[in-house]
Protein backbone atom coordinates (compact mmCIF):
# COMPACT_ATOMS: atom_id res chain seq x y z
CA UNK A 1 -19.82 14.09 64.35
CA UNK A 2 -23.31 14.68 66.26
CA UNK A 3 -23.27 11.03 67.70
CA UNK A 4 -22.24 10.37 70.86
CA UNK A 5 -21.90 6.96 72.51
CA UNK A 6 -21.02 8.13 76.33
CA UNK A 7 -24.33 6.23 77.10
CA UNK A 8 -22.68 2.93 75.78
CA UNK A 9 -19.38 3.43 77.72
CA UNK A 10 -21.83 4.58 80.78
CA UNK A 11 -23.47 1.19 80.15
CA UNK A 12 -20.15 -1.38 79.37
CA UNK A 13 -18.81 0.29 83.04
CA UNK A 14 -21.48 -0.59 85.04
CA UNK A 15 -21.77 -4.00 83.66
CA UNK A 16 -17.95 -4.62 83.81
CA UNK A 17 -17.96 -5.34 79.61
CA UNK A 18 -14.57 -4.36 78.66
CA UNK A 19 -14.20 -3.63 75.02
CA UNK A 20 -12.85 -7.15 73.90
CA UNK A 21 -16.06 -8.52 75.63
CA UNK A 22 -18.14 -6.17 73.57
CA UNK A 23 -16.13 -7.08 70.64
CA UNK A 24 -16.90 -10.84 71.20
CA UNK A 25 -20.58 -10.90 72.57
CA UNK A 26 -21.52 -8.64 69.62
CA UNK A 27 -19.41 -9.82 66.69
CA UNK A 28 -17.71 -6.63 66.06
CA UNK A 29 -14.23 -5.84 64.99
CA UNK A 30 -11.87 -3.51 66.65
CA UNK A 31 -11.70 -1.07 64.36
CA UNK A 32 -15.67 -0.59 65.13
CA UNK A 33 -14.66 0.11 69.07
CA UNK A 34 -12.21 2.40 68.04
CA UNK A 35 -14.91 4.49 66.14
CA UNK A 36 -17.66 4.11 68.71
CA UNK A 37 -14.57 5.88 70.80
CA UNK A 38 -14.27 8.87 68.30
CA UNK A 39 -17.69 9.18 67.94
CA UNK A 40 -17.66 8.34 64.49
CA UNK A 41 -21.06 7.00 62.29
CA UNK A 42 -21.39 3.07 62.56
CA UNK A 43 -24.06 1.04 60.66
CA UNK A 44 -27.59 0.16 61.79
CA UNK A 45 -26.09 -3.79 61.80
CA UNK A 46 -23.44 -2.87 64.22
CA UNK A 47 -26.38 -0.62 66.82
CA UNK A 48 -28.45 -3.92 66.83
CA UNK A 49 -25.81 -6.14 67.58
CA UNK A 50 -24.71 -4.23 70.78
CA UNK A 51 -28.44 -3.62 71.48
CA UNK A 52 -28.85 -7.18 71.68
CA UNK A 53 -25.81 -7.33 73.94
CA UNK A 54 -27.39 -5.11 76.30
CA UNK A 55 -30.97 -6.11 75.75
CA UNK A 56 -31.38 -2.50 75.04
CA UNK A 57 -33.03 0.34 72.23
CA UNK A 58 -31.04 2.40 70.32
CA UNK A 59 -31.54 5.49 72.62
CA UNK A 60 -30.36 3.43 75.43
CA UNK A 61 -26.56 3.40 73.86
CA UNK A 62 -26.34 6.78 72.02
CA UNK A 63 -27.24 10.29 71.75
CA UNK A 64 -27.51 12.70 68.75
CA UNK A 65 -25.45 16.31 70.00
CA UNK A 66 -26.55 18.72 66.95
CA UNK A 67 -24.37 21.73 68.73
CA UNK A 68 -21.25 19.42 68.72
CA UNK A 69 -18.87 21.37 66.80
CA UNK A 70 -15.58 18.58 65.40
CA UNK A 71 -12.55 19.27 66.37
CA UNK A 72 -10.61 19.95 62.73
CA UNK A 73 -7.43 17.90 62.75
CA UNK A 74 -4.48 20.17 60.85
CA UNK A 75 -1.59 18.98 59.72
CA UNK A 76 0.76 19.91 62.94
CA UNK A 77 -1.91 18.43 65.46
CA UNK A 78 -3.07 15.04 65.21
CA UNK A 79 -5.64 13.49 67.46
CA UNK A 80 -4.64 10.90 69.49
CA UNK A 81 -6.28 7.38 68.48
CA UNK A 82 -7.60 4.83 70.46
CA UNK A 83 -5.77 1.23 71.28
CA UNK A 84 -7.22 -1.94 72.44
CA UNK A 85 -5.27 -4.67 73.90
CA UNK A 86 -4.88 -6.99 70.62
CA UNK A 87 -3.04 -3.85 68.52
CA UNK A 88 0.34 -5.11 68.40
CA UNK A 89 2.23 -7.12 65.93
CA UNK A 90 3.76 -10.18 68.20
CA UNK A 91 4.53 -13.32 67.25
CA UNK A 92 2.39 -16.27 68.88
CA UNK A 93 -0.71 -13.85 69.50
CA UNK A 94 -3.45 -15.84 70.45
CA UNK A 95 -6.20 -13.09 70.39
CA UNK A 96 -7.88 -14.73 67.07
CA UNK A 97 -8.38 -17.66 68.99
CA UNK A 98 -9.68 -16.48 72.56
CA UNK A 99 -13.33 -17.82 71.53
CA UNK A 100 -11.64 -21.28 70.75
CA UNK A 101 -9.34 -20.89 74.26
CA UNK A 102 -12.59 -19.43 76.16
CA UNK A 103 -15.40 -22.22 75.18
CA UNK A 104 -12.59 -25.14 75.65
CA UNK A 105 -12.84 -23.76 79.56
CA UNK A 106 -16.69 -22.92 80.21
CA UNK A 107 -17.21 -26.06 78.60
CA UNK A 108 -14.88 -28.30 80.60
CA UNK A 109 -14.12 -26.26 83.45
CA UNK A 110 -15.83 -25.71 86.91
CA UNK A 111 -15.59 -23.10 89.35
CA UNK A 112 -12.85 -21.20 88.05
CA UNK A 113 -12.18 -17.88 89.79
CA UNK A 114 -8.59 -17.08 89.37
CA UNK A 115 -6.79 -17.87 86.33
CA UNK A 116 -2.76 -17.28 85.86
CA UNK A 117 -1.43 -16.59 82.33
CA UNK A 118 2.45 -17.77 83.13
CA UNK A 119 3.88 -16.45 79.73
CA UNK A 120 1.44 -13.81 79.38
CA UNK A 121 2.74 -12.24 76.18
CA UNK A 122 0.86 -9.21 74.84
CA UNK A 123 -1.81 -10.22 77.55
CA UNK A 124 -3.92 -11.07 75.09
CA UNK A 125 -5.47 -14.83 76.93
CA UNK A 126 -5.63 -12.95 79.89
CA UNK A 127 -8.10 -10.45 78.83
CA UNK A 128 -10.94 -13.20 77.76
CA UNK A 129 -11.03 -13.43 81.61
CA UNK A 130 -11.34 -9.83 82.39
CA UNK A 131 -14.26 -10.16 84.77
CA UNK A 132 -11.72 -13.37 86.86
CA UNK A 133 -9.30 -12.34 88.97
CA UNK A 134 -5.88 -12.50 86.81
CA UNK A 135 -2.53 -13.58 87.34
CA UNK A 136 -0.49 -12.49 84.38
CA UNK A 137 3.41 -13.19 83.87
CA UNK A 138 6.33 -12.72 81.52
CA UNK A 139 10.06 -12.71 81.28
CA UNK A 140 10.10 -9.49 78.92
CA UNK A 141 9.78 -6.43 80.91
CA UNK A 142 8.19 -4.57 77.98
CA UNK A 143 4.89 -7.40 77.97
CA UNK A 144 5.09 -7.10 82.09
CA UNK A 145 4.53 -3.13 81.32
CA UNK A 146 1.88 -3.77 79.00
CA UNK A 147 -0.05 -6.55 81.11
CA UNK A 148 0.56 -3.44 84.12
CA UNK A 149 -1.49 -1.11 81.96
CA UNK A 150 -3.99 -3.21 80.91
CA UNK A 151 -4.77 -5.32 84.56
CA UNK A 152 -2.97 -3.56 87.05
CA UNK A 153 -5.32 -3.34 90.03
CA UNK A 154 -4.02 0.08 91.19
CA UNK A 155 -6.39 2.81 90.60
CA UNK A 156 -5.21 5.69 87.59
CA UNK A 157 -6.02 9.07 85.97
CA UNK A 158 -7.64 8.74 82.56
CA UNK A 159 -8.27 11.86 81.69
CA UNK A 160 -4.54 13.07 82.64
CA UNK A 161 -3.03 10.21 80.95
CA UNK A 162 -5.01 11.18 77.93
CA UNK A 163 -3.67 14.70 77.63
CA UNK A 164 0.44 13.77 78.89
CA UNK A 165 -0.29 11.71 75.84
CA UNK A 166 -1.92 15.05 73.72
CA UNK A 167 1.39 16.63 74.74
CA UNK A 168 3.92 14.20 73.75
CA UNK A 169 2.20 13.80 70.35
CA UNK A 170 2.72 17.11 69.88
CA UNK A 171 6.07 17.36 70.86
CA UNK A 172 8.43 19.29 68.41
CA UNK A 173 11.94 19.94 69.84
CA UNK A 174 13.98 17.63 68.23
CA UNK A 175 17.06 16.81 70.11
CA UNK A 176 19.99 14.30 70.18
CA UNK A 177 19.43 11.70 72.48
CA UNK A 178 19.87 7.79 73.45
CA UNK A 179 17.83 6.71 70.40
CA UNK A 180 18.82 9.23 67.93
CA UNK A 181 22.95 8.00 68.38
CA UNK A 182 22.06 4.11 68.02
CA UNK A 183 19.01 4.30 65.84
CA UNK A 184 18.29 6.85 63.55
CA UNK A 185 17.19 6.03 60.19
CA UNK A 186 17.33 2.54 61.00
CA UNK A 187 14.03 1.15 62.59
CA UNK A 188 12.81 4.39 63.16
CA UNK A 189 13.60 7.82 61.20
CA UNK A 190 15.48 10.37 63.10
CA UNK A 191 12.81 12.59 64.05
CA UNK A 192 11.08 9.76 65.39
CA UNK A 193 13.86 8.60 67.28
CA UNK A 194 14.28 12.32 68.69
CA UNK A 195 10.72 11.97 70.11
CA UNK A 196 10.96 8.22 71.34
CA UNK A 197 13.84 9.07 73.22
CA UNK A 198 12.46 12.49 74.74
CA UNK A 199 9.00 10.81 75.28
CA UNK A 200 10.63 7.91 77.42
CA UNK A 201 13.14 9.90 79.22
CA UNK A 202 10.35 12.35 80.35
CA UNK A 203 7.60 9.57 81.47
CA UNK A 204 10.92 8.43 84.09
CA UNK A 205 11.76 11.85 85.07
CA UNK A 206 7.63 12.12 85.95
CA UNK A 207 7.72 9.05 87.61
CA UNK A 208 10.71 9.60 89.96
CA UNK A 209 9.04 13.05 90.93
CA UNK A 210 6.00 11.07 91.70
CA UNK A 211 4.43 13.03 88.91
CA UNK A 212 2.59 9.41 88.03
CA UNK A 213 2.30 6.48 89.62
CA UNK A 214 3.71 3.20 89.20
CA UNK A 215 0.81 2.09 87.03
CA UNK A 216 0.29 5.79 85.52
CA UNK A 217 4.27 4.83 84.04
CA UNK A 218 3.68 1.61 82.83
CA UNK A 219 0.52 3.18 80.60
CA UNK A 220 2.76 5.77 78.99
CA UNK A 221 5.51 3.58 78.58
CA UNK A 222 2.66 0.69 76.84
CA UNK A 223 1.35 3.74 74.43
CA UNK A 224 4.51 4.13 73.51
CA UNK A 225 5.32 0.80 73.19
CA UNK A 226 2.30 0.51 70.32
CA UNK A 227 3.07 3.65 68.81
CA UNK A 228 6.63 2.55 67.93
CA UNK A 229 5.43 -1.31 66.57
CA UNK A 230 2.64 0.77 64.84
CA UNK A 231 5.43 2.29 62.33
CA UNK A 232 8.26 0.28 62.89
CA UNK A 233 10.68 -0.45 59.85
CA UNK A 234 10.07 -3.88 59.76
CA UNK A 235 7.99 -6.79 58.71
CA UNK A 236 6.81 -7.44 62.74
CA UNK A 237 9.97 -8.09 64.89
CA UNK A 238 13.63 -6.46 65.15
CA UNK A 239 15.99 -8.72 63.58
CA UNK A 240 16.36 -6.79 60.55
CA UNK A 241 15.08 -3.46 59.23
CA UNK A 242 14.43 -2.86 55.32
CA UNK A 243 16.51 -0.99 53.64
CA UNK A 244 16.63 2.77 51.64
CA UNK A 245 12.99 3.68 52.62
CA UNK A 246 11.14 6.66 53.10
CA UNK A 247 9.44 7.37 56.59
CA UNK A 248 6.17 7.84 55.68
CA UNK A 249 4.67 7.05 59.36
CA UNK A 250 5.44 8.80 62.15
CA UNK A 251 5.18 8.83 66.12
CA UNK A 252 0.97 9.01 67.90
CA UNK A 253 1.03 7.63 71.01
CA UNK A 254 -2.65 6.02 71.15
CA UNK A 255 -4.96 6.12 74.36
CA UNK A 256 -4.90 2.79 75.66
CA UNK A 257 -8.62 1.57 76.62
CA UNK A 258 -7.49 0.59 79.57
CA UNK A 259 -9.50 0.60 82.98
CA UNK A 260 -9.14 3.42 85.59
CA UNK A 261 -9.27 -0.01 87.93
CA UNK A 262 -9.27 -3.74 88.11
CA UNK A 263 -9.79 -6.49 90.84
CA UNK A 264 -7.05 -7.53 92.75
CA UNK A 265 -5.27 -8.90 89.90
CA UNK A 266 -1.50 -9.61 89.93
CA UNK A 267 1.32 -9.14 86.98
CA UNK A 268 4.77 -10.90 87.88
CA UNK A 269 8.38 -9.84 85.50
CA UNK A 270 9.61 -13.68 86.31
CA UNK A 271 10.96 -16.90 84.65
CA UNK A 272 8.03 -18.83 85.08
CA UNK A 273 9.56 -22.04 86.47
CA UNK A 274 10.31 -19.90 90.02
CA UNK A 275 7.03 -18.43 89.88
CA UNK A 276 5.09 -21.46 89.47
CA UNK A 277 6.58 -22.32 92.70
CA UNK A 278 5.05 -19.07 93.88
CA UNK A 279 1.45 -18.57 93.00
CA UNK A 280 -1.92 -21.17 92.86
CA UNK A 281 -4.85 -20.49 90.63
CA UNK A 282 -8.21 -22.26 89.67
CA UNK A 283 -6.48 -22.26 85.94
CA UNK A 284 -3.41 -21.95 85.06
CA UNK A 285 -2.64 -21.07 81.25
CA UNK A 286 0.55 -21.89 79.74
CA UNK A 287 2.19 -20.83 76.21
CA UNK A 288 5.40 -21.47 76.14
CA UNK A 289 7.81 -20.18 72.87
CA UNK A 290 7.40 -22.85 70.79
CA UNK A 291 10.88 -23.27 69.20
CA UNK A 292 14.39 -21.84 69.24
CA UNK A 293 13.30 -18.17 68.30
CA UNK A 294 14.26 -16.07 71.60
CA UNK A 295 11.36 -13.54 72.01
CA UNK A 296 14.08 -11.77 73.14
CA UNK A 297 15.71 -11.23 70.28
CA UNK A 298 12.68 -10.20 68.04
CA UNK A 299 11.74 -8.01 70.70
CA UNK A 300 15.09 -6.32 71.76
CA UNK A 301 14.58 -2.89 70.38
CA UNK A 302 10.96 -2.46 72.14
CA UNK A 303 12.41 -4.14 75.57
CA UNK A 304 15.22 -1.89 75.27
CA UNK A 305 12.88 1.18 75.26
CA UNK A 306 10.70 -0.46 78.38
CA UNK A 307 13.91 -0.90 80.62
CA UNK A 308 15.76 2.58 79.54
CA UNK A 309 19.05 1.45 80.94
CA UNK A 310 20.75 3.05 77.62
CA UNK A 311 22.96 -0.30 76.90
CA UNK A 312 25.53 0.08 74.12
CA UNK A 313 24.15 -2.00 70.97
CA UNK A 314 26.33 -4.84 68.55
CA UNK A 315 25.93 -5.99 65.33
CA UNK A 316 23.21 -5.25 61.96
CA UNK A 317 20.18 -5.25 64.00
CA UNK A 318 21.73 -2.59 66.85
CA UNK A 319 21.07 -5.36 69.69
CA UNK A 320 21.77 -5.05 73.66
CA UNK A 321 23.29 -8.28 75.75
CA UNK A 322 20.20 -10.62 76.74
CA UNK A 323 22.01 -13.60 77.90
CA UNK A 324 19.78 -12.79 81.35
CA UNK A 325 16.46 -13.15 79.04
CA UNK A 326 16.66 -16.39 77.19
CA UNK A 327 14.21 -19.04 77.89
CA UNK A 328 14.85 -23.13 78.50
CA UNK A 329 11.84 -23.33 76.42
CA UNK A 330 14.08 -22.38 72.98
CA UNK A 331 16.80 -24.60 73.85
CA UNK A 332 17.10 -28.32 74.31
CA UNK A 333 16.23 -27.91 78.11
CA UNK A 334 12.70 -27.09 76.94
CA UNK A 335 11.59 -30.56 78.30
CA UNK A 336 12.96 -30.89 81.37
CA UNK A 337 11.56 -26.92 81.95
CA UNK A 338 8.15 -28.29 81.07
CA UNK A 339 8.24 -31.43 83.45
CA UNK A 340 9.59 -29.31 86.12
CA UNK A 341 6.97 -26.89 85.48
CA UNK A 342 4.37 -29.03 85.54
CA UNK A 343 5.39 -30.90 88.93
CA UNK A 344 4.80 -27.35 90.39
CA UNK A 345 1.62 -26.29 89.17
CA UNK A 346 -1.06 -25.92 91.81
CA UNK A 347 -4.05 -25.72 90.08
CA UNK A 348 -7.16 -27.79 89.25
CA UNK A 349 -6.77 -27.23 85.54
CA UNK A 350 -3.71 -26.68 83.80
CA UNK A 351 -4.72 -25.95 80.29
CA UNK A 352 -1.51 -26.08 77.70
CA UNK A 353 -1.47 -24.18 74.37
CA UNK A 354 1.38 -26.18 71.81
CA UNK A 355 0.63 -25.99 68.15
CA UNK A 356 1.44 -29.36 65.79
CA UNK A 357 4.17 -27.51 63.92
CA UNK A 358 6.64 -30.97 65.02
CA UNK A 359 8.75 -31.21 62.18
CA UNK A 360 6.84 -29.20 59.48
CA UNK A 361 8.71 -26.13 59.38
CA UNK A 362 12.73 -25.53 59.49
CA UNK A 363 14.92 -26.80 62.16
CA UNK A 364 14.68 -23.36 63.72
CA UNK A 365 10.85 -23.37 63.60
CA UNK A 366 10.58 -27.01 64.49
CA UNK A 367 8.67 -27.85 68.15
CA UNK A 368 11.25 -28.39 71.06
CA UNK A 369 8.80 -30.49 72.86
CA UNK A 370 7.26 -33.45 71.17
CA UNK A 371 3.55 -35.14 71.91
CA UNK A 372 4.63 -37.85 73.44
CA UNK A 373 6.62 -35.58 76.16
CA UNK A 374 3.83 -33.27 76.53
CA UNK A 375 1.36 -36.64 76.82
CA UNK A 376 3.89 -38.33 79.44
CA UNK A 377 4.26 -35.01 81.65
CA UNK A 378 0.65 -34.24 81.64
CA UNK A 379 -0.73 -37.84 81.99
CA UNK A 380 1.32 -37.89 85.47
CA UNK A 381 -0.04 -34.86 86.79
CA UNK A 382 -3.94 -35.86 86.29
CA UNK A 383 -6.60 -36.23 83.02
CA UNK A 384 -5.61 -35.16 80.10
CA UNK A 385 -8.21 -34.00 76.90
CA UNK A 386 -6.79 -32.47 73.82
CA UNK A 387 -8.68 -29.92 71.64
CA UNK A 388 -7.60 -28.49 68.24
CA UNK A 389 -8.56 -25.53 65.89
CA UNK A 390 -6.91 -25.09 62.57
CA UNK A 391 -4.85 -21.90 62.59
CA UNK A 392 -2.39 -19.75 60.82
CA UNK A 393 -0.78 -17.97 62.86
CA UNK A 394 1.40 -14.88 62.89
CA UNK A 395 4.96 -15.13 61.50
CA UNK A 396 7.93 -12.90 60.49
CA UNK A 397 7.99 -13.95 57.33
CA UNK A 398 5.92 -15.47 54.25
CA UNK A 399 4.84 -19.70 55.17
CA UNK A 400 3.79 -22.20 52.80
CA UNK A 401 3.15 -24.59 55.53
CA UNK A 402 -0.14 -26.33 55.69
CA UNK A 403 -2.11 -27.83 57.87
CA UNK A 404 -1.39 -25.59 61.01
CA UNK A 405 -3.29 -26.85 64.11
CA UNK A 406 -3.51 -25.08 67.59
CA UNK A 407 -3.92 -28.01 70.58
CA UNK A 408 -5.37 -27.63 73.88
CA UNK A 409 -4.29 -29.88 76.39
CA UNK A 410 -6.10 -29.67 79.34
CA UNK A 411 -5.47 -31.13 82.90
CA UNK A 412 -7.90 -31.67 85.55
CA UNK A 413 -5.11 -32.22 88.01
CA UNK A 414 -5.91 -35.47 90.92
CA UNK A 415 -4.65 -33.53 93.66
């Protein structure tokens, strides 16, 4: 294509807009970023609305290169696409509802220059406060990895990430590995788990040489990590994989939009009860797991990968020992985790995502902490305000429950 939008990316970098900011400010989807990013044609709506952002002409944001020759794609070399933060299937992904989480805190919040995301997830929250500094946390060491790449404050190399990642997507020596023993045809085809397990042995081989750094690893490992949900055999989590198939999709590690470097932000691997002993923030965001399905369990096959300690798997769904990752907030201690959680917070707003799934759903999808805990725990720590948003959100499976609300409770703590 003769368009080029280095002027816009020229433009979001000195004003700090990440891409998710664009995406909000100028009501534009992600699949426009990722275009603007290949230099692909976008409509005349889509140039005004990031004009306006900017405050801006047309010329200010783009250039026309008529001596641009495209690179033709064949069929055994396929460009490398582009990933934003929000492109992964995960259960309790609140990225839908960042402009619901985001106006609930300029509107009721003052002063707020550090905010902590304590079960940080995808690190999807934490990126509506891109330009704060961040405090991001979670049990899984695969979402640790991924909040690394995206908010790690130490500084990286785009441009050789981008072609280690041209490499391994054209990788073609197919060989028998961790992945292809415990997991061919399964999740994954065989060929695919020939390159996952080549890919991730050879980004820890780098990073032991000192090939990459710390942060440099987590990237790779993150690209991989949304390359492998991307075709996973499965309807969004590991508990199962369909059956008698054909692999139509196979292995692209993505470029991760990510930013060469961020403030002085931290990312923590911890339960969040010894943290929040730990750390103080203006905010503090909390989403706990909501009932008695272990993110740990959904998630083994991708946590496996992000650790690479090559456990032996048991049973249908090829799963490692987790006893070391399950939450108190999927088990009848979530209440006493909560209260204990709570009496450690030092913040001046604690702000508390809990949908009003209660007893809607099955006993397994049923809320482990009721209102009137939530009310009692909260009211003791300061003021308490509750806001709500009707929302569907992502599942596993098909739901024919109505009526799904997402709460706010926020806390303007007295001390």
């Amino acid at each position: 294509m003769p368009v080029v939008y280095d002027k816009l990316f020229n433009l979001m970098e000195s004003q700090k807009i990440t891409s998710v900011n664009l995406m909000r400010k100028a009501n534009i989807s992600c699949n426009i970023i990722s275009r603007l990013h290949r230099n692909d044609y976008v409509s005349l709506e889509t140039i005004e609305s990031i004009c306006r952002v900017f405050n801006c002409h047309a010329d200010d944001i783009l250039d026309f290169n008529f001596h641009h020759q495209e690179k033709i794609q064949t069929a055994d070399e396929k460009i490398s696409e582009r990933a934003e933060i929000q492109n992964r299937r995960y259960l309790g992904n609140k990225f839908k509802l960042l402009d619901f989480i985001k106006k609930v805190v300029e509107e009721n919040c003052s002063e707020v220059e550090t905010v902590a995301d304590i079960f940080s997830g995808t690190g999807a929250v934490a990126s509506a406060f891109a330009e704060k500094n961040i405090i991001t946390n979670d049990l899984l060491y695969s979402n640790y990895l991924c909040n690394v790449a995206w908010f790690g404050s130490e500084n990286v190399r785009l441009n050789f990430l981008s072609s280690l990642i041209e490499e391994y997507n054209q990788h073609k020596n197919f060989e028998e590995n961790y992945m292809t023993e415990n997991f061919s045809d399964t999740y994954f085809s065989k060929i695919d788990c020939s390159k996952i397990g080549f890919i991730r042995e050879d980004i820890e081989k780098k990073f032991l040489s000192g090939i990459v750094t710390e942060r440099e690893r987590a990237i790779l490992i993150a690209s991989l990590i949304y390359a492998m949900d991307k075709i996973a055999n499965t309807c969004g989590h590991y508990d199962a994989w369909r059956r008698g198939i054909i692999f139509e999709k196979h292995l692209n590690l993505p470029v991760l939009n990510v930013p060469a470097k961020n403030k002085n932000n931290r990312c923590f691997n911890e339960n969040a009860n010894g943290l929040i002993k730990h750390i103080k923030a203006d905010l503090i965001y909390i989403d706990p797991p909501y009932n008695s399905r272990q993110y740990s369990d959904t998630y083994h096959l991708l946590e496996n990968v992000a650790r690479w300690e090559k456990p032996p798997v048991y049973g249908v769904a090829l799963k490692p020992d987790r006893k070391n990752l399950k939450s108190d907030y999927c088990t009848l201690k979530a209440v006493d985790a909560f209260e204990d959680l709570i009496k450690n917070c030092k913040a001046k707003y604690i702000l508390i995502s809990y949908n009003n799934m209660a007893q809607k759903g099955n006993e397994r999808s049923n809320a482990r902490i009721s209102d009137e805990d939530i009310f009692r725990i909260l009211n003791a720590k300061g003021k308490v305000e509750v806001f709500s948003k009707k929302y569907k959100a992502f599942t596993t499976g098909k739901s024919n429950i109505r009526g799904n609300e997402e709460r706010l409770f926020l806390c303007e703590a007295r001390n």
